[in-house]
N, C-alpha and C. Protein backbone atom coordinates (compact mmCIF):
# COMPACT_ATOMS: atom_id res chain seq x y z
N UNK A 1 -54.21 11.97 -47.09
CA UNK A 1 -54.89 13.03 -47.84
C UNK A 1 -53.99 14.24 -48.02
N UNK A 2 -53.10 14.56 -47.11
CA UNK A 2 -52.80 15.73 -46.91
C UNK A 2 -50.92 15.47 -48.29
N UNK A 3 -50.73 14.58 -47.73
CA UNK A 3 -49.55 13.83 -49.26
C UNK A 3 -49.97 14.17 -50.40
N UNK A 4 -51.02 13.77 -50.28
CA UNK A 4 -51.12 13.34 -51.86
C UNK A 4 -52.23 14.47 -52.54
N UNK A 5 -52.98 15.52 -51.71
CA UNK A 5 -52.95 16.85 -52.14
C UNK A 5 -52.84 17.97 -51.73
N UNK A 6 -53.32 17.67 -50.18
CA UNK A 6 -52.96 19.18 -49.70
C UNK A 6 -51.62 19.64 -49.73
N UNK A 7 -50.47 18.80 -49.78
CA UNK A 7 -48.97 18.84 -49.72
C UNK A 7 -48.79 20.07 -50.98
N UNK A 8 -49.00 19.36 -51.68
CA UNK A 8 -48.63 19.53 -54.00
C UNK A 8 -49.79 21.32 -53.70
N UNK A 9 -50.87 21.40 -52.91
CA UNK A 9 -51.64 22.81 -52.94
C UNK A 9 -50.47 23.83 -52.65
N UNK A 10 -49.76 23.21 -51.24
CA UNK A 10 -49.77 24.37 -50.19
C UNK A 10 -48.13 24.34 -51.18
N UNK A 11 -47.37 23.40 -51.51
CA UNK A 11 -46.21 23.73 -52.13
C UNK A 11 -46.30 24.64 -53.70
N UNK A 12 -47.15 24.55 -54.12
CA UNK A 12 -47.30 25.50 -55.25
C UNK A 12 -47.76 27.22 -54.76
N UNK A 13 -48.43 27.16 -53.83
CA UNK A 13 -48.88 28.41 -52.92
C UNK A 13 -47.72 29.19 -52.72
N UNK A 14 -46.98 28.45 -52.06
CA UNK A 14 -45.88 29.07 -51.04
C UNK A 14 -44.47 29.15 -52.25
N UNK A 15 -44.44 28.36 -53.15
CA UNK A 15 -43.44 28.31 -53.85
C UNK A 15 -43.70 29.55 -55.00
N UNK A 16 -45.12 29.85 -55.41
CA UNK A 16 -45.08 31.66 -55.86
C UNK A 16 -45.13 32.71 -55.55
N UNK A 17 -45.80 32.48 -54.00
CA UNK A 17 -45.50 33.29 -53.29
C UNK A 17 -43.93 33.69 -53.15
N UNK A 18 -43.25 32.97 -52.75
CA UNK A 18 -41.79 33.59 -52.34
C UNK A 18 -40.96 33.74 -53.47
N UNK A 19 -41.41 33.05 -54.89
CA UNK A 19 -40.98 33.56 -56.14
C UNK A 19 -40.87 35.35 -56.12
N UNK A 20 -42.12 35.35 -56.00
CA UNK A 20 -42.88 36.90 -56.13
C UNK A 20 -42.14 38.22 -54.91
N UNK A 21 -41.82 37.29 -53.71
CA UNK A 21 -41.37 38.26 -52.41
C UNK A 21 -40.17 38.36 -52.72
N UNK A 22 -39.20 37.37 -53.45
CA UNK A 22 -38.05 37.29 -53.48
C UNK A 22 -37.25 37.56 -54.76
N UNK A 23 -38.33 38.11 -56.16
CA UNK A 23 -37.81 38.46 -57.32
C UNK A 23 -36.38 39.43 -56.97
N UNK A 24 -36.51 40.35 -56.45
CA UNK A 24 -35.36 41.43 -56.41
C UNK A 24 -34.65 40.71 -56.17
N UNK A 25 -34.12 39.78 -54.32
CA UNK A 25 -32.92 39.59 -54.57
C UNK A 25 -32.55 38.61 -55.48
N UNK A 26 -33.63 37.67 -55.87
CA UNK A 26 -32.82 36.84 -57.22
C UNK A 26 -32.03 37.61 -57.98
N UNK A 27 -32.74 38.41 -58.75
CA UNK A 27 -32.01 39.10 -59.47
C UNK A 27 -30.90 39.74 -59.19
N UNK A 28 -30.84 40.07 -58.26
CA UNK A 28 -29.49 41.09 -57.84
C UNK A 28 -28.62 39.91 -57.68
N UNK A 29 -28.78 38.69 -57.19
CA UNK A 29 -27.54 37.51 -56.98
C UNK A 29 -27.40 36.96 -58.01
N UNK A 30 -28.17 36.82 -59.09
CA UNK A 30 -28.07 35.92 -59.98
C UNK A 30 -27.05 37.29 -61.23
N UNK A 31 -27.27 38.30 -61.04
CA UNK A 31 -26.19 39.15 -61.99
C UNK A 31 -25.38 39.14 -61.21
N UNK A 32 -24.83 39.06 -60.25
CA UNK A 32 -23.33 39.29 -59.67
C UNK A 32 -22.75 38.24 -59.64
N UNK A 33 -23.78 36.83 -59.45
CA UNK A 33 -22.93 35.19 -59.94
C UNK A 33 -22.34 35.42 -61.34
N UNK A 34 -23.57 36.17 -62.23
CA UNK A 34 -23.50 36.20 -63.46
C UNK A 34 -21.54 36.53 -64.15
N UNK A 35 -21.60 38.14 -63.24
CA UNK A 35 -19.78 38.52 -63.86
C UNK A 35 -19.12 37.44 -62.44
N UNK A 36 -19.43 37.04 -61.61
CA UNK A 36 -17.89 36.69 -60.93
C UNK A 36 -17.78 35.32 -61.39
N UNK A 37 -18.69 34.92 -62.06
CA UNK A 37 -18.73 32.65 -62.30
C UNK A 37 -18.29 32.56 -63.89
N UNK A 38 -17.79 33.91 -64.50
CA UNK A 38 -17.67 34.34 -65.98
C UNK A 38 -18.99 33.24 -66.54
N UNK A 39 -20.06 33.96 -66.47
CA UNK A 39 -21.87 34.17 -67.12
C UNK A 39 -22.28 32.76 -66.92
N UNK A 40 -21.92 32.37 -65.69
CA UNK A 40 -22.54 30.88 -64.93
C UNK A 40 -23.10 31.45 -63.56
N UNK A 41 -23.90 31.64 -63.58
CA UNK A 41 -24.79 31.84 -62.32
C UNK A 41 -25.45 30.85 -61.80
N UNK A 42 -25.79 29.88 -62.52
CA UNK A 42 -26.51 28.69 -61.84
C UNK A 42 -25.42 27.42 -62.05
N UNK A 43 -26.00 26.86 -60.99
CA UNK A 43 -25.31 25.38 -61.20
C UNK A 43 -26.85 24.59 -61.00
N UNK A 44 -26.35 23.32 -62.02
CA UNK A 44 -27.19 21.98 -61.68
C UNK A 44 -26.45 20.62 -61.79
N UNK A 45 -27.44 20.31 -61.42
CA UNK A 45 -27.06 18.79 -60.58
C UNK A 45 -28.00 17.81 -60.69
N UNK A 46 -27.85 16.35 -61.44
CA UNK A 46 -28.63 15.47 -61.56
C UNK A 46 -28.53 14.95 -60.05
N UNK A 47 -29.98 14.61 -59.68
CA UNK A 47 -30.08 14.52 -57.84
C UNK A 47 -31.95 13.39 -58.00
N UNK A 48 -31.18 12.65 -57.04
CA UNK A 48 -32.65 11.70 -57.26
C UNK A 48 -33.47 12.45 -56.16
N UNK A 49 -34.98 11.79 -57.08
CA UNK A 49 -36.40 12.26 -56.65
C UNK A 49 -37.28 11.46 -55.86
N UNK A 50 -38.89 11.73 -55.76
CA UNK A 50 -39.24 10.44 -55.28
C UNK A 50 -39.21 9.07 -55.91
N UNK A 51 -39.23 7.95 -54.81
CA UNK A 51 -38.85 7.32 -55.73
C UNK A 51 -37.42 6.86 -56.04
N UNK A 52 -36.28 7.91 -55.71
CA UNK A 52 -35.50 7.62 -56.36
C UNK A 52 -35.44 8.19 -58.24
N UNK A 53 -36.22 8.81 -58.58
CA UNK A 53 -35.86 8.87 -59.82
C UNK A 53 -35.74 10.58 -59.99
N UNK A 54 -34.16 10.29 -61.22
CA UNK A 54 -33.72 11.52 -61.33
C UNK A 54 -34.28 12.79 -61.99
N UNK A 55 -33.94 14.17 -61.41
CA UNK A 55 -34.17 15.10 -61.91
C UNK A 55 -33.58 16.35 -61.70
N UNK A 56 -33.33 17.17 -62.24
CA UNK A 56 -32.27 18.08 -62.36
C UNK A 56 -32.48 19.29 -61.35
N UNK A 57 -31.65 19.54 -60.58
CA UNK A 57 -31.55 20.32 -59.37
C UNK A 57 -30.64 21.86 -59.97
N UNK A 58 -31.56 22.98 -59.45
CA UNK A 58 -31.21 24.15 -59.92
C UNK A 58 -30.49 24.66 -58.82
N UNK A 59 -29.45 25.68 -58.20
CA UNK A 59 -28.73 26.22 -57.15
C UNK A 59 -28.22 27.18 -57.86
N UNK A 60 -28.19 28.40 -57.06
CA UNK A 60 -27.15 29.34 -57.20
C UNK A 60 -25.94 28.90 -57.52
N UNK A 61 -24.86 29.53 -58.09
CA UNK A 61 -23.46 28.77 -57.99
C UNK A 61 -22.78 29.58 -57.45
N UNK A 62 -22.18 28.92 -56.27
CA UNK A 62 -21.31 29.86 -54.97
C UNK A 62 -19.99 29.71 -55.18
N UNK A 63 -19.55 28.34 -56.06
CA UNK A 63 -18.36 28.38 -56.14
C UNK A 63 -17.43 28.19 -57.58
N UNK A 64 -16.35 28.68 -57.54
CA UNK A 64 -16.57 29.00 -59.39
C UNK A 64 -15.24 27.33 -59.33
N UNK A 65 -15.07 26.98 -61.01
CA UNK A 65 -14.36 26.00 -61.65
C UNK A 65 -13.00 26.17 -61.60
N UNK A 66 -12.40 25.88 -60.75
CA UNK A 66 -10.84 26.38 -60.95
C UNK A 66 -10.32 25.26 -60.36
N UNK A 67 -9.40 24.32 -61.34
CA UNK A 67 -8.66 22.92 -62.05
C UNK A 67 -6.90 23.35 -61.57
N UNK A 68 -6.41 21.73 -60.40
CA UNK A 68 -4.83 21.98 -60.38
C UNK A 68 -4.67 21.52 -61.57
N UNK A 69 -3.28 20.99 -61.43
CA UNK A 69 -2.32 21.31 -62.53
C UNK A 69 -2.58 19.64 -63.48
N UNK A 70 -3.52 18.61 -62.76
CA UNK A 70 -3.91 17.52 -63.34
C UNK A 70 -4.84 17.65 -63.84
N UNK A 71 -6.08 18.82 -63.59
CA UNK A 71 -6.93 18.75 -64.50
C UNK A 71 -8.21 18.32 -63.23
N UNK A 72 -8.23 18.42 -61.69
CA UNK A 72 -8.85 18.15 -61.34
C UNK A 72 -9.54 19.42 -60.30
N UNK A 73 -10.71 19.18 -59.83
CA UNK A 73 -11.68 20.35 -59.18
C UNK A 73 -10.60 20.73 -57.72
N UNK A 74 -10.61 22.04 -57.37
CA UNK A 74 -9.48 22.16 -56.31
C UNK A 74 -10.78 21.94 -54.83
N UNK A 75 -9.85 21.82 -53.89
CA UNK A 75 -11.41 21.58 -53.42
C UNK A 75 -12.54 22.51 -52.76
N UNK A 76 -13.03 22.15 -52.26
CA UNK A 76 -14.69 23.77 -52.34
C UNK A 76 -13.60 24.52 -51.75
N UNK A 77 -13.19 24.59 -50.30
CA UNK A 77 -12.83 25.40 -49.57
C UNK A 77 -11.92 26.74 -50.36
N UNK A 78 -11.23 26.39 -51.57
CA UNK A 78 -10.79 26.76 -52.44
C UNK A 78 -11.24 27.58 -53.41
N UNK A 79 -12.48 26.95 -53.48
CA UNK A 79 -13.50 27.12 -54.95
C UNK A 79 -14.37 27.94 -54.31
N UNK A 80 -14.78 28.20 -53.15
CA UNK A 80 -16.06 28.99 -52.83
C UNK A 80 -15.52 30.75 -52.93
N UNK A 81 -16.52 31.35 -52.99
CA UNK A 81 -16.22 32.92 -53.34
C UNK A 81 -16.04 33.43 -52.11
N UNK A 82 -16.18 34.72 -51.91
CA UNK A 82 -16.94 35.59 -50.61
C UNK A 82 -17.60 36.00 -50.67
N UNK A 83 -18.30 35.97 -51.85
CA UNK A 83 -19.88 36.57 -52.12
C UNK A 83 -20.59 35.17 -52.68
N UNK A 84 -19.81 34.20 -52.05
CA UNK A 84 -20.46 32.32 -52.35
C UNK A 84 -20.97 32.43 -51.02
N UNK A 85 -19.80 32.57 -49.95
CA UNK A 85 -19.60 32.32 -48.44
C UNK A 85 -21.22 32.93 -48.05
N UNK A 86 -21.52 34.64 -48.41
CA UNK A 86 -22.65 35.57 -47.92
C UNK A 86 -23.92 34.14 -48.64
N UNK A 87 -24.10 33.93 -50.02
CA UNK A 87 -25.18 33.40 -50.35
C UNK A 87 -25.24 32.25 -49.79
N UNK A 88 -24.59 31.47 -49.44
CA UNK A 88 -24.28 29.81 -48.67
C UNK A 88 -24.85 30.55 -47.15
N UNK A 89 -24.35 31.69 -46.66
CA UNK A 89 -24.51 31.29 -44.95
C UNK A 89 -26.12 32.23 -44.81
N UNK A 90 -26.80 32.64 -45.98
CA UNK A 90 -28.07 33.13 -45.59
C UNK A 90 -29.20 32.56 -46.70
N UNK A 91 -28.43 30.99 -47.48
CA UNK A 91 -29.19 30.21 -47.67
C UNK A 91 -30.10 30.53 -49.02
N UNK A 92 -29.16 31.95 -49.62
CA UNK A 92 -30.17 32.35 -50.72
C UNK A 92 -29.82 31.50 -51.94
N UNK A 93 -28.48 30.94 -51.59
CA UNK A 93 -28.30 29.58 -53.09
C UNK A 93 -29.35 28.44 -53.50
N UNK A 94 -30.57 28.51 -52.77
CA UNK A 94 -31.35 27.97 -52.32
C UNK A 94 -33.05 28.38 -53.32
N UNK A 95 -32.40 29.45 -53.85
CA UNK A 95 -33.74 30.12 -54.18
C UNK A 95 -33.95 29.86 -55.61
N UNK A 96 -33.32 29.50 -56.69
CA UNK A 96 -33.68 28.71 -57.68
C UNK A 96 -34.32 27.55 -57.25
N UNK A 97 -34.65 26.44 -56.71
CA UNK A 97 -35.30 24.98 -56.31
C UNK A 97 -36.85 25.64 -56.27
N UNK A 98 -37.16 27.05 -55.86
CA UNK A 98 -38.71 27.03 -56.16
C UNK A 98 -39.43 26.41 -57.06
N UNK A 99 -38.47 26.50 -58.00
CA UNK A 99 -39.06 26.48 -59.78
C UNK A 99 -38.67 25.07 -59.96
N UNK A 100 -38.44 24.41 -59.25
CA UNK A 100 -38.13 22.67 -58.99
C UNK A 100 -39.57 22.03 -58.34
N UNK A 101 -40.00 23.17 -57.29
CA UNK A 101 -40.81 22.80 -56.58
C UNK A 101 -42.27 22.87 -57.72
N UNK A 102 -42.36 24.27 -58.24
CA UNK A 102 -43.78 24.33 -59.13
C UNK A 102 -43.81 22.97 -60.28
N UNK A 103 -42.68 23.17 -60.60
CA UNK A 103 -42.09 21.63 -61.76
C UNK A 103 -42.83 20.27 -60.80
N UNK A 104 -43.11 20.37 -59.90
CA UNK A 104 -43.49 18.98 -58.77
C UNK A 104 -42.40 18.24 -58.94
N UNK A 105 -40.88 18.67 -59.40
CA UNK A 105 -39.89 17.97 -58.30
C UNK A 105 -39.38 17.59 -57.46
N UNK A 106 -39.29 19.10 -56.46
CA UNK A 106 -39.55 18.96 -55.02
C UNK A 106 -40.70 19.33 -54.13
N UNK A 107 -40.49 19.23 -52.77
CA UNK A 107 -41.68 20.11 -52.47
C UNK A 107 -40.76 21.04 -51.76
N UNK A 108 -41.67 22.52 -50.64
CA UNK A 108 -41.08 23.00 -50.21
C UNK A 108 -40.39 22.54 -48.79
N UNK A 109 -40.73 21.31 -48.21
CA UNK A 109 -40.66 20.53 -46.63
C UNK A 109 -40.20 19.14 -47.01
N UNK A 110 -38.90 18.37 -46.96
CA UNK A 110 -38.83 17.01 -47.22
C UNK A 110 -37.17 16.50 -47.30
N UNK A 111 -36.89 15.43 -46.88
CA UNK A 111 -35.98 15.40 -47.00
C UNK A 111 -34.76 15.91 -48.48
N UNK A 112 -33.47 16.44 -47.78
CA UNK A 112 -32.85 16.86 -49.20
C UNK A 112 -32.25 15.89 -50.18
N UNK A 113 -32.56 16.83 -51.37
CA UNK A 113 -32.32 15.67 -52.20
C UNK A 113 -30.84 15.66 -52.26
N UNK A 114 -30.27 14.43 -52.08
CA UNK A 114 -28.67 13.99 -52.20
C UNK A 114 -28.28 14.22 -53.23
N UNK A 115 -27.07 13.40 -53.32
CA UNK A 115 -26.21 12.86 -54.86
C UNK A 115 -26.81 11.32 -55.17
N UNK A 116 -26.72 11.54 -56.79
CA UNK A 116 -27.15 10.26 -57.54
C UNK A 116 -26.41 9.82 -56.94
N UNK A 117 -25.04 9.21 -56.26
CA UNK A 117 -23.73 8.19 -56.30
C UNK A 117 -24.45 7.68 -55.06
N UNK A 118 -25.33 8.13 -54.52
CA UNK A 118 -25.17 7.75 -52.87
C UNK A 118 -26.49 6.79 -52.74
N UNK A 119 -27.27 6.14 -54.09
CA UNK A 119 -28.36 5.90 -53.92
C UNK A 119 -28.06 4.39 -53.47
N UNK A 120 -26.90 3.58 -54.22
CA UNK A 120 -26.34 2.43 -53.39
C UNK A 120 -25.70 2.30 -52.48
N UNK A 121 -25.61 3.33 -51.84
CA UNK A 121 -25.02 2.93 -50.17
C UNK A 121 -26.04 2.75 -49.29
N UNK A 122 -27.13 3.50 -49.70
CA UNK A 122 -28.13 3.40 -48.35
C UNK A 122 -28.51 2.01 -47.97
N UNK A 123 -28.56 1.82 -46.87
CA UNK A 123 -29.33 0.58 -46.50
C UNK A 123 -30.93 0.62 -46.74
N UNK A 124 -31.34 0.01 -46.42
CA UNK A 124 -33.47 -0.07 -46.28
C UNK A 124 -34.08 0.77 -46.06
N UNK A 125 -33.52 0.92 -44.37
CA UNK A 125 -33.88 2.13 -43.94
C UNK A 125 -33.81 3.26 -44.74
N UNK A 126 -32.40 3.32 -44.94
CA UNK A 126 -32.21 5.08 -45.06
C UNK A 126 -32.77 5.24 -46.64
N UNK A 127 -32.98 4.17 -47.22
CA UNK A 127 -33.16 4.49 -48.88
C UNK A 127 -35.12 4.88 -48.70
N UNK A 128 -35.98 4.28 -47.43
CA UNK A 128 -37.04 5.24 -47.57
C UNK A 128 -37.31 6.36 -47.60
N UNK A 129 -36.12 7.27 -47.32
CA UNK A 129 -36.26 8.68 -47.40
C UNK A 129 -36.75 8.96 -48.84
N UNK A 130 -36.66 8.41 -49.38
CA UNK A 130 -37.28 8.57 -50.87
C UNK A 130 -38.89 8.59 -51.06
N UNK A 131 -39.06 7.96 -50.01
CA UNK A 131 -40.83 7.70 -50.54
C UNK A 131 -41.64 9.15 -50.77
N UNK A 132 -41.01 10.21 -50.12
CA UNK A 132 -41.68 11.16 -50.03
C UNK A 132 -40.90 12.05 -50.98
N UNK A 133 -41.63 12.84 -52.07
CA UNK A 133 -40.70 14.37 -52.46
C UNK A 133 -39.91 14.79 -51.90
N UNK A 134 -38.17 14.73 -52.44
CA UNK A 134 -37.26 15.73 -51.47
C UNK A 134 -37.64 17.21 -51.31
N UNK A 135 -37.05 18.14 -50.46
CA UNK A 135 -37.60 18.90 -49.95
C UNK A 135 -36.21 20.34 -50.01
N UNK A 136 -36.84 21.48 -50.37
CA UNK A 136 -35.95 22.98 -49.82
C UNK A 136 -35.08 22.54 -48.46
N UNK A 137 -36.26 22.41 -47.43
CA UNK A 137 -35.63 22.32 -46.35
C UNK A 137 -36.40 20.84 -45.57
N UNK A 138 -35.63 20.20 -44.62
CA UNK A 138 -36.57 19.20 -44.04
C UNK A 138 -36.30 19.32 -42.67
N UNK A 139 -36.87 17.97 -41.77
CA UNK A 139 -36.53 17.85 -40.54
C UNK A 139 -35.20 18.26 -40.06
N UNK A 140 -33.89 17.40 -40.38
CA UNK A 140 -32.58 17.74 -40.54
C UNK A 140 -31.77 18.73 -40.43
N UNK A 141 -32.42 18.89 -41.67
CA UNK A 141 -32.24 21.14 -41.68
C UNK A 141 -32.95 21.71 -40.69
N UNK A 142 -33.93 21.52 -39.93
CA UNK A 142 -34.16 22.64 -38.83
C UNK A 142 -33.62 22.15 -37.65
N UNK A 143 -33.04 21.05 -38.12
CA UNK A 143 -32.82 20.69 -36.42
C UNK A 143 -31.02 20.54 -36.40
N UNK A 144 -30.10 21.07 -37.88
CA UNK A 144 -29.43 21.21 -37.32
C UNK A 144 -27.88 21.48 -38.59
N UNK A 145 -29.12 21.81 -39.57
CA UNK A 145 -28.50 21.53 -41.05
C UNK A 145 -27.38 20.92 -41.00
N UNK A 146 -26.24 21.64 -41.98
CA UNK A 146 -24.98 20.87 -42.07
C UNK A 146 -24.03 20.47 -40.87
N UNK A 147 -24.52 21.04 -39.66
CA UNK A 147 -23.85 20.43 -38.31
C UNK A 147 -24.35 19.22 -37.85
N UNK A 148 -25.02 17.83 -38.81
CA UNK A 148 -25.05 16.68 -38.28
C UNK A 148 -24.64 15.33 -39.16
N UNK A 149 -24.66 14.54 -38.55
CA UNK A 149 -23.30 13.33 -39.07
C UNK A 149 -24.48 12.61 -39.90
N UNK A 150 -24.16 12.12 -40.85
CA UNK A 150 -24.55 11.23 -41.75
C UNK A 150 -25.84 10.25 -40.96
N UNK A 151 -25.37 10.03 -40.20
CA UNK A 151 -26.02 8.59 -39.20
C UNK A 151 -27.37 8.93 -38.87
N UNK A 152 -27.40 10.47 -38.35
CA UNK A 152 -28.53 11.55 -37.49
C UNK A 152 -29.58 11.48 -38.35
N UNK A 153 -28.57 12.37 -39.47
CA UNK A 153 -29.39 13.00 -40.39
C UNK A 153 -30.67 11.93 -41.62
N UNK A 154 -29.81 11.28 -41.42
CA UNK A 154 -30.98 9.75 -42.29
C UNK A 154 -31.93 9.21 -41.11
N UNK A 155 -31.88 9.50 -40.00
CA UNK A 155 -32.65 8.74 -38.80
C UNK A 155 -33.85 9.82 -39.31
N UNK A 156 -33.38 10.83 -38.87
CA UNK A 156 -33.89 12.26 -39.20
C UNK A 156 -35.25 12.58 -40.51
N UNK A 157 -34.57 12.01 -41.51
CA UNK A 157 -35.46 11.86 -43.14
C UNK A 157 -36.60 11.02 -42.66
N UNK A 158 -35.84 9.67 -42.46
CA UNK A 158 -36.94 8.93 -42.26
C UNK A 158 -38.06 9.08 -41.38
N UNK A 159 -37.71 9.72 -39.52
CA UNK A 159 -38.85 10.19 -39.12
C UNK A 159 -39.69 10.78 -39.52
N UNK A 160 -39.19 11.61 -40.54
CA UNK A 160 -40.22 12.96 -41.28
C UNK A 160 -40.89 12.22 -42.18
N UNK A 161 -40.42 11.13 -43.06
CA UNK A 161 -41.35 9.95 -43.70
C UNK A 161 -42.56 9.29 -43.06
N UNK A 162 -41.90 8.99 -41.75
CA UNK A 162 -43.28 8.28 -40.95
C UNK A 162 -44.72 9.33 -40.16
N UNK A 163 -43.93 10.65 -40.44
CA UNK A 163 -44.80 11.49 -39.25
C UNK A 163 -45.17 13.13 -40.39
N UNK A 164 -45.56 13.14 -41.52
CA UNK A 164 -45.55 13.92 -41.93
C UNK A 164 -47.00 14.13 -41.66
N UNK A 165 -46.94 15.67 -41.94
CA UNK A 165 -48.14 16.30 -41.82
C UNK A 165 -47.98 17.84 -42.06
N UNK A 166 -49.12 18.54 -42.13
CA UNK A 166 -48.93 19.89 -42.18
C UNK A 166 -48.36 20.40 -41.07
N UNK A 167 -48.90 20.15 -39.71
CA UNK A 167 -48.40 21.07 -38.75
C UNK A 167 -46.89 20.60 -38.76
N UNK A 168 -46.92 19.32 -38.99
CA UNK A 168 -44.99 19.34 -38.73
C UNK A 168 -44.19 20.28 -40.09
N UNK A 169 -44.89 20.05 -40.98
CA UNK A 169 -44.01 20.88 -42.14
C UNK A 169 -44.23 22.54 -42.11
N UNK A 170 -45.16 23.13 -41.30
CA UNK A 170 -45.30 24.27 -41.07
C UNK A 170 -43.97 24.29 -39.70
N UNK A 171 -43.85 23.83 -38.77
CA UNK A 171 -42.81 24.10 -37.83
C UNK A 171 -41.66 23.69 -38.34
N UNK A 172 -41.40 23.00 -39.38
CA UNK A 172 -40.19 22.87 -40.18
C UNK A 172 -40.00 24.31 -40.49
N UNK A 173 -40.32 25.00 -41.24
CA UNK A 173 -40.55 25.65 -42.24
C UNK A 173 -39.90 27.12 -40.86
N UNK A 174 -41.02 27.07 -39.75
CA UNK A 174 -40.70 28.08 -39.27
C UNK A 174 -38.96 27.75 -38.47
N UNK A 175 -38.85 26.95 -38.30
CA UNK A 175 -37.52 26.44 -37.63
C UNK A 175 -36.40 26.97 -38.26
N UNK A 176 -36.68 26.82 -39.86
CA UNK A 176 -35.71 26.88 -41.01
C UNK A 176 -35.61 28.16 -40.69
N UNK A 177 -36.19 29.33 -40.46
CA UNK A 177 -36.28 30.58 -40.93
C UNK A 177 -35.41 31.43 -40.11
N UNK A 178 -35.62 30.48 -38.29
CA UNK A 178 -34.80 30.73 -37.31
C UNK A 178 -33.77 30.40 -37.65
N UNK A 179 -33.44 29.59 -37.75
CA UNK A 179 -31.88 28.80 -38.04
C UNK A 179 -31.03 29.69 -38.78
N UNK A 180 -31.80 30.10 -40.32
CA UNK A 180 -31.28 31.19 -41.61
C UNK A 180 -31.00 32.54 -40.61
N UNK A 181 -31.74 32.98 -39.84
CA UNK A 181 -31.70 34.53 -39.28
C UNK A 181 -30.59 33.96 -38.46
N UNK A 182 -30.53 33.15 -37.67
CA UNK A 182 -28.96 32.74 -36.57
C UNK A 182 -27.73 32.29 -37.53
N UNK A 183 -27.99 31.96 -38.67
CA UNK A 183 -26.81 31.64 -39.27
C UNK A 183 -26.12 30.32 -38.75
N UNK A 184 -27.19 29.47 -38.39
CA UNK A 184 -26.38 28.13 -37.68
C UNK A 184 -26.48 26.97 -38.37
N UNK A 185 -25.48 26.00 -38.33
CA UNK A 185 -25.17 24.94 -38.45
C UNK A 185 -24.59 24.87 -40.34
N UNK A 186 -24.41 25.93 -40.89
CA UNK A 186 -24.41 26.44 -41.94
C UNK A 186 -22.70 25.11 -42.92
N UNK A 187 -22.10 25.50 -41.41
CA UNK A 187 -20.78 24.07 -42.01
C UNK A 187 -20.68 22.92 -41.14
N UNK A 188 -20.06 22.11 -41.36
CA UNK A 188 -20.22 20.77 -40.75
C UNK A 188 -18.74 20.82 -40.59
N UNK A 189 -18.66 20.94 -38.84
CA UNK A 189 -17.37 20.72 -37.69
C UNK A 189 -15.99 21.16 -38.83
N UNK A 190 -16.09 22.73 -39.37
CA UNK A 190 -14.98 23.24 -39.69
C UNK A 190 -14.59 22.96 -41.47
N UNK A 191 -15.64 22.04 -42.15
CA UNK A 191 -15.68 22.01 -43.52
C UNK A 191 -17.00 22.61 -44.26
N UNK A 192 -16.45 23.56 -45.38
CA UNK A 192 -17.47 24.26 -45.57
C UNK A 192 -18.74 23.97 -46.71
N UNK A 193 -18.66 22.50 -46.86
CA UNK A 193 -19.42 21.77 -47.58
C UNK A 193 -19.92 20.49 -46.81
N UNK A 194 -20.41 20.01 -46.72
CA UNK A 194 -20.78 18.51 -46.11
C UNK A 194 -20.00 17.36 -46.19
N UNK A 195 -18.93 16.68 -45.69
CA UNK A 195 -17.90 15.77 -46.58
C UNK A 195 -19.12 14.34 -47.30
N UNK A 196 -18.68 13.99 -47.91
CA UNK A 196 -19.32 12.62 -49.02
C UNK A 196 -20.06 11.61 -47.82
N UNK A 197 -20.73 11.43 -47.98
CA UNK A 197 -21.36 9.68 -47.37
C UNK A 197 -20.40 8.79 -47.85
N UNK A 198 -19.97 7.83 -47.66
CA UNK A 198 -19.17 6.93 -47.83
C UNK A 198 -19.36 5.45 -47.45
N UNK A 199 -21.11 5.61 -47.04
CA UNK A 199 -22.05 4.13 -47.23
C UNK A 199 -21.36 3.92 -45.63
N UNK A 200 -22.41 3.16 -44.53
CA UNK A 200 -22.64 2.91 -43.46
C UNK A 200 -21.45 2.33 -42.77
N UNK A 201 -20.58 1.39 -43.58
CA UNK A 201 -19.70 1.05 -43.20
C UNK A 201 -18.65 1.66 -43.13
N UNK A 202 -18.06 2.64 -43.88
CA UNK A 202 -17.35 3.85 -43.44
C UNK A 202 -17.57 4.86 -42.17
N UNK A 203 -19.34 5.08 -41.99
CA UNK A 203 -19.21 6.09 -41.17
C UNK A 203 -19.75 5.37 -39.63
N UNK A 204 -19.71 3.90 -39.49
CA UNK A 204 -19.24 3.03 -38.68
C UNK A 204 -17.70 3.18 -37.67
């Protein structure tokens, strides 16, 4: 019951609500992406949904386009700003996906939504993380965001698949908030992006 409406209530609730609490600093980040990304403030990203099926993911853009000498992306560590670094480590790149969430793309509690490339690596298991709406923030993320290994973090989705409920997505939610005020787990062991999945047998 609580899936299939109280979920879609309380995510439209909470997703105008913090529209509404959080207008100013949008605005103030989204004009200063605006001159430093030369008038690209957002980035998107085709990113599968429930299901598995795609839909377009909104983010701040923390890190601007700058190509070596072949014509290829240099890599983040490179590409990220210092006013990427501030919006990445207090999670406000984050605050466009509301309007993903009212869209009933995401919700606000659920596993995150990946990269399209990664939908054939998963095994069985890990490809149920799908059954449910990806999510702002999920289990994963409060327990340890970008500081956990590929392996964890899908064990992780899927528990939150088998055990959802309000009270767990309300202590998600408050977990997340701790985590954002401590500033933890923000990079994964010294890289300041998540490195690629590379399908089970790689991270074997």
């Amino acid at each position: 019951m609580y899936i299939s409406f109280g979920k879609r209530l309380v995510d439209i609730i909470l997703a105008l609500v913090l529209i509404i609490l959080t207008s100013p600093i949008f605005i103030i980040v989204a004009f200063a992406l605006f001159f430093l990304n030369n008038a690209s403030p957002f980035f998107f990203q085709r990113r599968p949904g429930l299901h598995g099926d795609i839909f377009r993911l909104i983010k701040f853009k923390t890190m601007t386009d700058v190509f070596d000498g072949q014509g290829n992306l240099l890599d983040d560590e490179k590409r990220l700003t210092d006013f990427g670094k501030i919006v990445r480590k207090t999670s406000l790149d984050e605050l466009p996906q509301f309007w993903n969430v009212l869209k009933g793309e995401m919700s606000i509690v659920g596993p995150r939504p990946l990269l399209e490339e990664y939908l054939s690596l998963y095994s069985e298991s890990q490809a149920r993380r799908h059954a449910v709406k990806p999510g702002i923030t999920g289990w994963a993320q409060a327990n340890g965001r970008n500081n956990v290994d590929w392996k964890k973090r899908f064990e992780m989705d899927v528990w939150y698949v088998d055990n959802v409920s309000f009270m767990l997505d309300l202590k998600i939610i408050l977990l997340t908030v701790q985590k954002i005020f401590k500033r933890e787990g923000v990079n994964y062991q010294g890289h300041v992006t998540m490195p690629k999945f590379k399908g089970n047998k790689a991270e074997s």
